[in-house]
C-alpha atoms as a PDB file:
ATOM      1  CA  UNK A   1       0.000   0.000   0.000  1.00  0.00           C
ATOM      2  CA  UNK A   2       2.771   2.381   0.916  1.00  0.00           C
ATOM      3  CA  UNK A   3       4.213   1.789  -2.491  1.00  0.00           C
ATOM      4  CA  UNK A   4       0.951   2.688  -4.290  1.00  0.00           C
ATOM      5  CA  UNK A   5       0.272   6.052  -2.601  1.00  0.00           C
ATOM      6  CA  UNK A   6       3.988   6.599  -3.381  1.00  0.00           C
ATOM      7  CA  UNK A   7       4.237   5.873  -7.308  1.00  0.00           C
ATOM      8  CA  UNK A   8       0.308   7.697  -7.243  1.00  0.00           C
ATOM      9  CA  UNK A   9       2.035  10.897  -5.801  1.00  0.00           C
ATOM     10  CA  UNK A  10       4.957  11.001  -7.970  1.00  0.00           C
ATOM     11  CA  UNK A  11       2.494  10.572 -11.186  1.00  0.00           C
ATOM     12  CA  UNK A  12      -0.059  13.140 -10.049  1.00  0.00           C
ATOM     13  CA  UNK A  13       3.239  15.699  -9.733  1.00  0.00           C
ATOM     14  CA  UNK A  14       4.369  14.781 -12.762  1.00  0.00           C
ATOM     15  CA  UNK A  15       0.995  15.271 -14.489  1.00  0.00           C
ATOM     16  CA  UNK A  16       1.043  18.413 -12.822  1.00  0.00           C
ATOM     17  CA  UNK A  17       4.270  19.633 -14.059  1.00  0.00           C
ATOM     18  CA  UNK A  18       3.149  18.622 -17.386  1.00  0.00           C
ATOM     19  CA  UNK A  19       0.532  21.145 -16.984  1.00  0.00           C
ATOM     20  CA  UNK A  20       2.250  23.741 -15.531  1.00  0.00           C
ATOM     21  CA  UNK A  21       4.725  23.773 -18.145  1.00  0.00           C
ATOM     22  CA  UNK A  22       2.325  23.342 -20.901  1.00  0.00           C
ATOM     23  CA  UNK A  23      -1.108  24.619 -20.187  1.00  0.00           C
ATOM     24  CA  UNK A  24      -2.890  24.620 -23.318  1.00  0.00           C
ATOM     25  CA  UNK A  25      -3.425  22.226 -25.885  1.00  0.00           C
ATOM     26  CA  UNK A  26      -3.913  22.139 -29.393  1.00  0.00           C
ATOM     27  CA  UNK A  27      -6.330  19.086 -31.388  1.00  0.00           C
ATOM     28  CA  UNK A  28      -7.944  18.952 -34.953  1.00  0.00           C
ATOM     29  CA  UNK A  29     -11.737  17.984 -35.282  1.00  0.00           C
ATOM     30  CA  UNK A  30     -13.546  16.941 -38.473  1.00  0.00           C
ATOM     31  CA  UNK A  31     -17.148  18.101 -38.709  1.00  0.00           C
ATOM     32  CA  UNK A  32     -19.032  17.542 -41.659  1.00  0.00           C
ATOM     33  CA  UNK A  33     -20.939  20.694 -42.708  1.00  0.00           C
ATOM     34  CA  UNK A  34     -22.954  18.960 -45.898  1.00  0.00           C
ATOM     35  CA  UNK A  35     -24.232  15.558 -46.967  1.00  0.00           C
ATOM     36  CA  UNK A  36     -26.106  15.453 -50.701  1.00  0.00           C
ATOM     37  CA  UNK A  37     -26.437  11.766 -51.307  1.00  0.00           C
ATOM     38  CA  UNK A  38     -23.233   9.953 -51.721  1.00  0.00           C
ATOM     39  CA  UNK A  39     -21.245  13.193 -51.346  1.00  0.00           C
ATOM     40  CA  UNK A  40     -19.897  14.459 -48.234  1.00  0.00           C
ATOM     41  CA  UNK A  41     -18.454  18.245 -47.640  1.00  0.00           C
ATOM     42  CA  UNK A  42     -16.327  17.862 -44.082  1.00  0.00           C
ATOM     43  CA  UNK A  43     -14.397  20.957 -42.212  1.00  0.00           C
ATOM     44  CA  UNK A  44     -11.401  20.335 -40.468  1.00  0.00           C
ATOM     45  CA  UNK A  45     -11.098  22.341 -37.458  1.00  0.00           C
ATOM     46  CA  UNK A  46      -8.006  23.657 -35.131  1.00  0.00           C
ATOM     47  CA  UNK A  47      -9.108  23.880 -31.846  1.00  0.00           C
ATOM     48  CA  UNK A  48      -7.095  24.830 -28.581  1.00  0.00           C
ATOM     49  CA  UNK A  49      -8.288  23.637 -25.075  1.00  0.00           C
ATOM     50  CA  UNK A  50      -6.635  24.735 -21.625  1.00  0.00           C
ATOM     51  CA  UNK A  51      -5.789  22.791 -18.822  1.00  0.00           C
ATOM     52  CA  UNK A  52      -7.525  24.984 -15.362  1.00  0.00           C
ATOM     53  CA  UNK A  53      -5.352  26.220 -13.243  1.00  0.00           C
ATOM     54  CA  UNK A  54      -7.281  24.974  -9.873  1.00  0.00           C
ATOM     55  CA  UNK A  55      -7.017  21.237 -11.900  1.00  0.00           C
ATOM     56  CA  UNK A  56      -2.594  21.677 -11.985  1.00  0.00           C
ATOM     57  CA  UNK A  57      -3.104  23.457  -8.351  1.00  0.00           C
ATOM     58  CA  UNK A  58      -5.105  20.266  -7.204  1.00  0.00           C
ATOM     59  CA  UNK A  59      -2.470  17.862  -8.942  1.00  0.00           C
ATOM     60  CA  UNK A  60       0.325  18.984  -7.474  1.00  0.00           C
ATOM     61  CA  UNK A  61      -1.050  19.374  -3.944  1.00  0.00           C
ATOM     62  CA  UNK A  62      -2.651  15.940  -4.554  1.00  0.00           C
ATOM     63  CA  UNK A  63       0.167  14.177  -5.547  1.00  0.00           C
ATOM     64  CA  UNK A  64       2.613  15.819  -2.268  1.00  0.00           C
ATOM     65  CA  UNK A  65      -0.024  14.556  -0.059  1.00  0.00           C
ATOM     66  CA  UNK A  66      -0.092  11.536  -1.273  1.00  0.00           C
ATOM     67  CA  UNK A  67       3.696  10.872  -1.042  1.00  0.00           C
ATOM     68  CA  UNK A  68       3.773  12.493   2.345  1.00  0.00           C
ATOM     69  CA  UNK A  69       1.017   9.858   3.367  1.00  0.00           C
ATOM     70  CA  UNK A  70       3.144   7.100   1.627  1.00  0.00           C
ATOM     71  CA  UNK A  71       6.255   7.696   2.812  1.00  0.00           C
ATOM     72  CA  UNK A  72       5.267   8.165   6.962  1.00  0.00           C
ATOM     73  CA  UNK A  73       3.266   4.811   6.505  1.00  0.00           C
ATOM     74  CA  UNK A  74       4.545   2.207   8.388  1.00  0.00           C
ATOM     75  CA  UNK A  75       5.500  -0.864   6.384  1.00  0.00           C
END
């Protein structure tokens, strides 16, 4: 158990270094705009989503606690 909480916290910090260091994101999405019979007009998109601040913030804290918790655990 001490083990899991341990390798838990170290992935949530890294997650949340990840997002600290790279807080938005960038994906494509396809959307089809027209359909006349067998023909098919699609739009490809560029879109940029952001990672929330409070979600790194909680991450990060997360992640301490839980190797904190870990590591005083008695084996």
């Amino acid at each position: 158990m001490k083990r899991v909480l341990i390798i838990l916290g170290v992935l949530l910090i890294l997650l949340g270094i990840v997002a600290v260091v790279h807080p938005d994101y960038t994906y494509r999405e396809k959307q089809q705009v027209a359909k006349i019979g067998s023909f098919q007009a699609t739009v490809e998109q560029e879109k940029t989503a952001q990672i929330p601040v409070s979600a790194t913030a909680t991450a990060l804290v997360a992640g301490l606690a839980l190797v904190l918790i870990g590591a005083r655990m008695k084996p």
